[in-house]
C-alpha atoms as a PDB file:
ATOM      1  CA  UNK A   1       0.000   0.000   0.000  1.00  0.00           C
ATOM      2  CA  UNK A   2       2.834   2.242   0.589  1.00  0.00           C
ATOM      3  CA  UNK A   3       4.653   1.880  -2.368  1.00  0.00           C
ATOM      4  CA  UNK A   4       1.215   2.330  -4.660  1.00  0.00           C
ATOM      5  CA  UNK A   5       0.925   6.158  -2.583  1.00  0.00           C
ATOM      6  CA  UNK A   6       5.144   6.783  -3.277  1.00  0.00           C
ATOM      7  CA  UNK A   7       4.620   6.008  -7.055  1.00  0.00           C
ATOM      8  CA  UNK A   8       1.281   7.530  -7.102  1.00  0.00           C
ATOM      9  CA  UNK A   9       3.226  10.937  -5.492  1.00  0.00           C
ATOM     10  CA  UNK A  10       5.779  10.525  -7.952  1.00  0.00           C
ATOM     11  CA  UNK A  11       4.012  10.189 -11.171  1.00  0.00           C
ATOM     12  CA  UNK A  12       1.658  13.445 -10.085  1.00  0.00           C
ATOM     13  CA  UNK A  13       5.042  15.519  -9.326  1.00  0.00           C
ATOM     14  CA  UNK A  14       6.273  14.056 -12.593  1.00  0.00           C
ATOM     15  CA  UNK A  15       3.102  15.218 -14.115  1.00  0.00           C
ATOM     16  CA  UNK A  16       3.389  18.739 -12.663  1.00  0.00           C
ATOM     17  CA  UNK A  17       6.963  19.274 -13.618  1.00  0.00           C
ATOM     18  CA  UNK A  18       6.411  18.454 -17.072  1.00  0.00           C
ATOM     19  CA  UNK A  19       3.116  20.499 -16.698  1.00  0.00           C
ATOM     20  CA  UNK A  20       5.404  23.679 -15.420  1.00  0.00           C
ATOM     21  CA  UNK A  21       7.870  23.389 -17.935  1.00  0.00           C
ATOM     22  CA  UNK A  22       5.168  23.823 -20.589  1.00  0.00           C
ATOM     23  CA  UNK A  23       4.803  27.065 -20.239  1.00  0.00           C
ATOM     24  CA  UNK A  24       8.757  28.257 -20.506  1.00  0.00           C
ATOM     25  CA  UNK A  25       9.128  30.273 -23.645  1.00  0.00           C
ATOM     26  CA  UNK A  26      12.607  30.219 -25.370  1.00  0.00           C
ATOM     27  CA  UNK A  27      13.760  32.799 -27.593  1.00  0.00           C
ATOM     28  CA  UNK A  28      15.489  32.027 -30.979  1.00  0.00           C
ATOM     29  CA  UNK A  29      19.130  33.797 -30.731  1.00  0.00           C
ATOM     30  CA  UNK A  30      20.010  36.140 -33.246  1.00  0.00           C
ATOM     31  CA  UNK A  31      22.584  35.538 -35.265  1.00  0.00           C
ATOM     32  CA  UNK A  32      25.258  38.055 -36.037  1.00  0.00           C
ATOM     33  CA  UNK A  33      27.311  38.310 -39.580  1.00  0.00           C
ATOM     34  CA  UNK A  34      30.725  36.853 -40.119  1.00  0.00           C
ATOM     35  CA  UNK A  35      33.423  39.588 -38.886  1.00  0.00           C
ATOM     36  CA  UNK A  36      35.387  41.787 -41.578  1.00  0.00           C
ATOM     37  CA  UNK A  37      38.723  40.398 -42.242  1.00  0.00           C
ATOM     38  CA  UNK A  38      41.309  41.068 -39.831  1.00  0.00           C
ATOM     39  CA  UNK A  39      43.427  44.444 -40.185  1.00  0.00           C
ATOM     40  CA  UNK A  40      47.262  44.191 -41.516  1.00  0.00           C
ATOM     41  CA  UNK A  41      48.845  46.512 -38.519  1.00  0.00           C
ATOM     42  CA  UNK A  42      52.404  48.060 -38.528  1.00  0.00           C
ATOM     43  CA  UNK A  43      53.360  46.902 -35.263  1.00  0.00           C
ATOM     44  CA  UNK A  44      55.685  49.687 -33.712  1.00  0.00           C
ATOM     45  CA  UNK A  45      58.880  49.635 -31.433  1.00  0.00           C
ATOM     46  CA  UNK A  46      58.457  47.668 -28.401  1.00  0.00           C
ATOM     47  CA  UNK A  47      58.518  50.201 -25.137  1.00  0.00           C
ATOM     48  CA  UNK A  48      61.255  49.267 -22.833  1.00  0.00           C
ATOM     49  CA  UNK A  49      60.439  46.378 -20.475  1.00  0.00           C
ATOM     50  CA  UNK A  50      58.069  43.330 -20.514  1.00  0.00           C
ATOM     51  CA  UNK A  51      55.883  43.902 -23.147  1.00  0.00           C
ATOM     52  CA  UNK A  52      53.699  41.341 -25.465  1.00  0.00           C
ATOM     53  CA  UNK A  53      52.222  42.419 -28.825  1.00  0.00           C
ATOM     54  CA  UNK A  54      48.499  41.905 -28.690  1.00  0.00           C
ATOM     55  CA  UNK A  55      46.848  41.938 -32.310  1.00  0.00           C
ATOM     56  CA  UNK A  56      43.839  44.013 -32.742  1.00  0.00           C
ATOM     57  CA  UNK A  57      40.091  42.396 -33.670  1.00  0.00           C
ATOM     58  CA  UNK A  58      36.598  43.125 -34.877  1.00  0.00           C
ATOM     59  CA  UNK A  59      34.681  43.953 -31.481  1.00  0.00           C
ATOM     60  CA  UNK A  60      30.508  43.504 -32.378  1.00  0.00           C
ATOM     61  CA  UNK A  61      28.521  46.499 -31.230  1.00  0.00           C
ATOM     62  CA  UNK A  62      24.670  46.863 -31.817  1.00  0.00           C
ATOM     63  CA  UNK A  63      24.882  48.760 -34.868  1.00  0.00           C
ATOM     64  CA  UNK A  64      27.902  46.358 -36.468  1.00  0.00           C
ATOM     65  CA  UNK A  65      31.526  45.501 -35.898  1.00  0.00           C
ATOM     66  CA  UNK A  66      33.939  48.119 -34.779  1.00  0.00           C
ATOM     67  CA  UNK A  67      37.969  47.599 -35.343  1.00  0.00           C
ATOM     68  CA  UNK A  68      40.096  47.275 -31.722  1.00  0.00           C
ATOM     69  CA  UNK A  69      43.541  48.442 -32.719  1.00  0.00           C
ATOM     70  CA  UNK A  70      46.369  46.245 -31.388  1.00  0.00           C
ATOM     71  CA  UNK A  71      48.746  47.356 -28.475  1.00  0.00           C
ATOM     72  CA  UNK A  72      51.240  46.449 -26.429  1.00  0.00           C
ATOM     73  CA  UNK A  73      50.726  44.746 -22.727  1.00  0.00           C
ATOM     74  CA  UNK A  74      52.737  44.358 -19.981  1.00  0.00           C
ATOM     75  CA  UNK A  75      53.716  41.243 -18.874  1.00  0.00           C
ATOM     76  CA  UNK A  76      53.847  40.899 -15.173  1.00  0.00           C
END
């Protein structure tokens, strides 16, 4: 008798989850154009010290892709 109630219970909550999840609305994601090429940059004299050349790249905005120049970083 007591396992007929615990499957009973477990079939309803089954029931209401699926139920619940019925009403979840997904939204399609956009999709976004392919990026530009990539830039040639002139990469200029490394400053003194530990510094690493980081390449610029195509940053997307809302109205498009914008250009991120390149620059040196410091390596710690």
């Amino acid at each position: 008798m007591n396992t007929r109630k615990s499957a009973k219970a477990a079939i309803c909550g089954g029931c209401l989850l699926l139920l619940s999840l019925s009403g979840c609305v997904v939204r399609p994601v956009a999709s976004r154009p392919a990026p530009p090429p990539a830039r040639i940059e002139v990469i200029p004299a490394a400053p003194p010290g530990r510094y690493v050349w980081s390449p610029g790249y195509h940053r997307y905005r809302r109205s498009g892709y914008v250009w991120v120049p390149g620059r040196y970083r410091r390596i710690r």
